[in-house]
Protein backbone atom coordinates (compact mmCIF):
# COMPACT_ATOMS: atom_id res chain seq x y z
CA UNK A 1 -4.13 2.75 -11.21
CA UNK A 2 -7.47 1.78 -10.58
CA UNK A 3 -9.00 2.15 -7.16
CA UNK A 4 -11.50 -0.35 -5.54
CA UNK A 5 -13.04 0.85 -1.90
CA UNK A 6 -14.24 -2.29 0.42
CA UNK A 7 -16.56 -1.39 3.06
CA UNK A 8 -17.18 -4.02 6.20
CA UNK A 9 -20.26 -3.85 6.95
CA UNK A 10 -22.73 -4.91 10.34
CA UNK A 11 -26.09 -3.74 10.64
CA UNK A 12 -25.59 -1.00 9.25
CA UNK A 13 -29.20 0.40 7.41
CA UNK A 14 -29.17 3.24 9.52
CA UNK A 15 -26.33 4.97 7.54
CA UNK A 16 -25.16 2.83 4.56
CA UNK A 17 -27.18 4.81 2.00
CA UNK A 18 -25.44 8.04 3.15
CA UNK A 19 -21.87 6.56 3.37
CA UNK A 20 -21.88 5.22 -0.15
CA UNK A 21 -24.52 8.30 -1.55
CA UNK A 22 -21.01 9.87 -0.76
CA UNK A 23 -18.76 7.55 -2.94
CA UNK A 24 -21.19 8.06 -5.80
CA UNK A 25 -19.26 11.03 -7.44
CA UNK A 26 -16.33 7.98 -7.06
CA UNK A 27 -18.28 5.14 -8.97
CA UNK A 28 -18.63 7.82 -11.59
CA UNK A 29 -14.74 8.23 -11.86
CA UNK A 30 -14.36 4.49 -12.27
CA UNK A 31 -13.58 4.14 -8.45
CA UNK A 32 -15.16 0.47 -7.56
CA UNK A 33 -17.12 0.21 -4.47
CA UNK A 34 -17.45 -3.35 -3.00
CA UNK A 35 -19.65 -3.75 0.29
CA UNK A 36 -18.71 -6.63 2.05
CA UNK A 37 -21.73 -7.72 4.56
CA UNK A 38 -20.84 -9.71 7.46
CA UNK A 39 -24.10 -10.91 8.51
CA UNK A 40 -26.77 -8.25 9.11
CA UNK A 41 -30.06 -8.98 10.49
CA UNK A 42 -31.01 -5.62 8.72
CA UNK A 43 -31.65 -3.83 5.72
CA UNK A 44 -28.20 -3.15 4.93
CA UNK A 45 -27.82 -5.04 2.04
CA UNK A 46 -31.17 -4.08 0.19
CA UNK A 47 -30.14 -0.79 1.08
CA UNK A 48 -26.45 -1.14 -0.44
CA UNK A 49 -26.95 -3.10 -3.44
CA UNK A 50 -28.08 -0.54 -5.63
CA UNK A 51 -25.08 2.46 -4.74
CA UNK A 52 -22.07 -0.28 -4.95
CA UNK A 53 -20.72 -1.83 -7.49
CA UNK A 54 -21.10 -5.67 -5.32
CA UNK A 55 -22.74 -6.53 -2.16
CA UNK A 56 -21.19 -9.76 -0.86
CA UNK A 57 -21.47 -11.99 2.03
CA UNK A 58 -18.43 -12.88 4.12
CA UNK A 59 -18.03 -14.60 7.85
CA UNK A 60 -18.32 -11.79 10.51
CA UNK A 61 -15.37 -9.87 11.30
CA UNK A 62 -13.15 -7.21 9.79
CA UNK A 63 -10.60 -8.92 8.81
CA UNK A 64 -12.15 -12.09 7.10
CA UNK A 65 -14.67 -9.27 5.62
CA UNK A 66 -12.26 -7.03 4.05
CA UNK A 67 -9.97 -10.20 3.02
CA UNK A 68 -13.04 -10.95 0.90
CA UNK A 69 -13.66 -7.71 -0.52
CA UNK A 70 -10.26 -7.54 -1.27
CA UNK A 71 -10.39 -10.90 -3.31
CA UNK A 72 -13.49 -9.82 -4.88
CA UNK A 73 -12.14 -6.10 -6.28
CA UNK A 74 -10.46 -5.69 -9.53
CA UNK A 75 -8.86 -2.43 -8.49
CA UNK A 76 -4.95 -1.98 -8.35
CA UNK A 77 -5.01 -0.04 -5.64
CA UNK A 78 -7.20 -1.17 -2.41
CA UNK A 79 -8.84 1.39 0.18
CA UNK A 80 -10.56 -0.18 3.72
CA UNK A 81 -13.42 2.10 4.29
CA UNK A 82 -15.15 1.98 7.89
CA UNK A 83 -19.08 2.69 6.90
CA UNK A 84 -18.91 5.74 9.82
CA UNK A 85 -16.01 7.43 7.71
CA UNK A 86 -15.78 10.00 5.08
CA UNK A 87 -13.30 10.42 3.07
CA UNK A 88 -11.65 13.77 2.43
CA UNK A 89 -12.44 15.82 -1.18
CA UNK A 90 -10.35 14.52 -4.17
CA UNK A 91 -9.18 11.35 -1.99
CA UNK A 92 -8.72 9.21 -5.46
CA UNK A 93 -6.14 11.62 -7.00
CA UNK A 94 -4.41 11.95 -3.27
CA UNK A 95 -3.53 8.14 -3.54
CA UNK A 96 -3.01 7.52 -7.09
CA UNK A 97 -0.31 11.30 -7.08
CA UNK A 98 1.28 9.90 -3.41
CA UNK A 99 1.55 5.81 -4.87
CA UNK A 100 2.94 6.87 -8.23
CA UNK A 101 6.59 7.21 -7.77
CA UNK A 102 6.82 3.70 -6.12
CA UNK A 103 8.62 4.99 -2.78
CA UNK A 104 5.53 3.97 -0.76
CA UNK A 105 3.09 0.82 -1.30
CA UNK A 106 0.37 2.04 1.00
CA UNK A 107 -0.65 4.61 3.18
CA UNK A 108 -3.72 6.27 5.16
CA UNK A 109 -5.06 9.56 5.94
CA UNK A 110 -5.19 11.68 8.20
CA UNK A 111 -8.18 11.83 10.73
CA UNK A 112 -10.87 14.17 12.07
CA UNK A 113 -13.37 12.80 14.80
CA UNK A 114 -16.58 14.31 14.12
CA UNK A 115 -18.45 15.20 18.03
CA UNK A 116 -17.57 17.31 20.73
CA UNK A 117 -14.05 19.02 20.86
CA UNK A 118 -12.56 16.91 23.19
CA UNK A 119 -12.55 14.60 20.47
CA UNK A 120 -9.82 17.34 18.02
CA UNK A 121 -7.53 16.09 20.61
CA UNK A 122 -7.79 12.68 20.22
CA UNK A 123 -7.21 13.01 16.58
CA UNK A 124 -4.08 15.03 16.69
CA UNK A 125 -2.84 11.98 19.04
CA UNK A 126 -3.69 9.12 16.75
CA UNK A 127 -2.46 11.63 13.92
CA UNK A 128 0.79 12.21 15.44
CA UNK A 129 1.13 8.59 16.81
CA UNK A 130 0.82 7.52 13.50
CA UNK A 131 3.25 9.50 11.53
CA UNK A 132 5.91 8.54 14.73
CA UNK A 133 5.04 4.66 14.61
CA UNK A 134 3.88 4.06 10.86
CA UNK A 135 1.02 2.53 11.96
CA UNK A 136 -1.97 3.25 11.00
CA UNK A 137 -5.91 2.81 12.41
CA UNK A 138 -8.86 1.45 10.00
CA UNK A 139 -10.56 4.94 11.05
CA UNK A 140 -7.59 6.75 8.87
CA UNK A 141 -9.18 5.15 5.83
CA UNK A 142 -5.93 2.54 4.54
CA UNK A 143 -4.78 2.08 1.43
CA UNK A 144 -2.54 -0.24 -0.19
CA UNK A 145 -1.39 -1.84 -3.42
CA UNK A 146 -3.03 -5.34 -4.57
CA UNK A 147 0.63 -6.37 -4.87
CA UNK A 148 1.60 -5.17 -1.21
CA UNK A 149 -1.51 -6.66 0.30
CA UNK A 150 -0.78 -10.20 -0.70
CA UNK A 151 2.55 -10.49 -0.32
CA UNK A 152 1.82 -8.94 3.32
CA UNK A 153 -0.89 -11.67 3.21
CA UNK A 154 -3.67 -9.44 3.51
CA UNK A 155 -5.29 -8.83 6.77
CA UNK A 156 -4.40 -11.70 9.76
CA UNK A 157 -7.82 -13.26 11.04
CA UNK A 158 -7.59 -11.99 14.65
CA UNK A 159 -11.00 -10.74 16.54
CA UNK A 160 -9.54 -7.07 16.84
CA UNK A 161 -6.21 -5.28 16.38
CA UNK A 162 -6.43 -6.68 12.79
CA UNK A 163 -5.31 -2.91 11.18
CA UNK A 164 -2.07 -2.51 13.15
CA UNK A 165 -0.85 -6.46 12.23
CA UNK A 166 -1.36 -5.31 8.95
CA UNK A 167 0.80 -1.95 9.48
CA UNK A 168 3.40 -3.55 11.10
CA UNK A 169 3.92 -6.19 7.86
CA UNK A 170 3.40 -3.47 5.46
CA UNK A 171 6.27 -1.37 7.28
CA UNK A 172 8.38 -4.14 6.08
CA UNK A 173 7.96 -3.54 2.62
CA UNK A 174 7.84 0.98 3.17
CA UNK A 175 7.02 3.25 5.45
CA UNK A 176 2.90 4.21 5.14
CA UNK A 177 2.12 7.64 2.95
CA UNK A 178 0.54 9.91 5.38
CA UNK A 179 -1.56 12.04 3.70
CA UNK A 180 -2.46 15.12 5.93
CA UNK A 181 -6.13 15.53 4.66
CA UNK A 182 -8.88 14.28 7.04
CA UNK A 183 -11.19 11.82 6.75
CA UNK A 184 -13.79 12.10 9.16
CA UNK A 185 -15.09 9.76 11.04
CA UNK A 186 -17.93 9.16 13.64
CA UNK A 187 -17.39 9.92 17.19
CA UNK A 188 -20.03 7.95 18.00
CA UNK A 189 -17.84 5.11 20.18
CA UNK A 190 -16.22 7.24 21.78
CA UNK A 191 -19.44 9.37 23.19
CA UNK A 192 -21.26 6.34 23.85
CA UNK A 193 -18.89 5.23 26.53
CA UNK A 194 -17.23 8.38 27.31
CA UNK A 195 -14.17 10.03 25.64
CA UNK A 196 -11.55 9.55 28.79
CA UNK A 197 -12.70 6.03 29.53
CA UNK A 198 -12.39 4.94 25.56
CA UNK A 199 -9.13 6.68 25.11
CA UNK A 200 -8.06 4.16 27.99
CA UNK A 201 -9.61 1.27 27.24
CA UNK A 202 -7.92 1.42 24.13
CA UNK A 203 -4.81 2.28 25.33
CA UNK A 204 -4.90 -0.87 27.56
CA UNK A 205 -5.84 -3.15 24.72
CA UNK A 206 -3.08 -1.63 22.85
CA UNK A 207 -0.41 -2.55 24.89
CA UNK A 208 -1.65 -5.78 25.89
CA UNK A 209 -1.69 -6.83 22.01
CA UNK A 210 2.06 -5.47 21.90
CA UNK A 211 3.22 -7.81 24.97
CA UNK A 212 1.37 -10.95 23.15
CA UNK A 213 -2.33 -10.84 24.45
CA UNK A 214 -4.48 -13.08 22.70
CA UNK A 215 -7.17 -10.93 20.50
CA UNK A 216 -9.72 -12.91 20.74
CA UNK A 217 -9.32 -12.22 24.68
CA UNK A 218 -9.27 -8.19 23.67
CA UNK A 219 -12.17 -8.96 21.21
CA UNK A 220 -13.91 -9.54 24.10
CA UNK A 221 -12.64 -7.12 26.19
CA UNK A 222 -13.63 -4.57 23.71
CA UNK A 223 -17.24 -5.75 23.45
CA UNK A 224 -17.43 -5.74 27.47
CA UNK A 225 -16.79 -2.06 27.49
């Protein structure tokens, strides 16, 4: 099983050396990295070309970026990698050990917000959410087979809410492998507008995706925070 790791990526120069300086150990191990740029007006992709395997250039958006990387990798297995997440020690193994008997097609980890500890709550929520619903968050670091992804059709191009479409066609075809170590990822969002009023706002855009909301309306929502 090989593994390739997409990253979507926005203006990200700031931090993209760090995040894939991270995955180097990976690249070693014959894990492919693939950053998929959706249109930065930075440095991101001078800055990423020489610690991935493939910089390429896709329209803006999660989903139509991580389509692309995903059409682009030649792994068997395919990890969706936010740039602000780490993934836990030994992740590689994790997958390939948890995937191997063929009772689960793809899976996520579970998640550790990195900021104040307000934010430990939040993550046992999504955490436990998760394991109840079988959905799963693009901050829990996803996984999934090349196989499951396209007959799930990879990733539906909506503006937002594009991970939990996917989790809910995946479900079809098993129930996600929740791995119990963390990845951690940025708390950044969630300080810049404040923990309560994120937790919320999310909440709200949750529900109104469940009862049919368009998502290019929550796209927008989102951005307005």
């Amino acid at each position: 099983m090989r593994l390739s790791i997409v990253m979507p990526v926005l203006n990200e120069a700031a931090g993209i050396a760090v995040a894939l300086e991270r995955l180097a150990p990976l690249r070693r191990d014959g894990v492919e990295v693939i950053v998929v740029d959706g249109g930065s007006r930075d440095d991101t992709q001078s800055l990423a070309a020489p610690l991935c395997d493939r910089v390429i250039d896709a329209p803006r958006g999660r989903a139509a970026q991580m389509n692309a990387g995903a059409a682009a990798a030649t792994g068997d297995v395919l990890l969706f990698l936010h740039a602000d997440t780490q993934l836990p020690d030994d992740a590689p193994r994790l997958i390939r050990d948890g995937l191997a008997d063929g009772a689960h097609v793809w899976g996520r980890f579970d998640v550790r917000i990195d900021g104040p500890p307000a934010l430990a709550i939040v993550a046992t929520m999504m955490n436990g959410r998760s394991r109840l619903t079988g959905i799963a968050t693009g901050d829990q670091a996803m996984f999934v087979t090349r196989a499951a992804f396209e007959r799930a059709g990879g990733f539906p191009q909506i503006a937002l809410m594009e991970d939990i479409a996917l989790s809910a066609r995946l479900k079809k075809l098993s129930r996600p492998l929740c791995l119990a170590a963390r990845a951690v990822t940025s708390g950044r969002r969630w300080q810049r507008h404040g923990v309560v009023r994120t937790i919320l706002l999310m909440w709200r855009l949750r529900l109104a995706y469940w009862r049919g909301a368009d998502p290019q309306d929550l796209a927008r929502r989102y951005a307005e925070r």
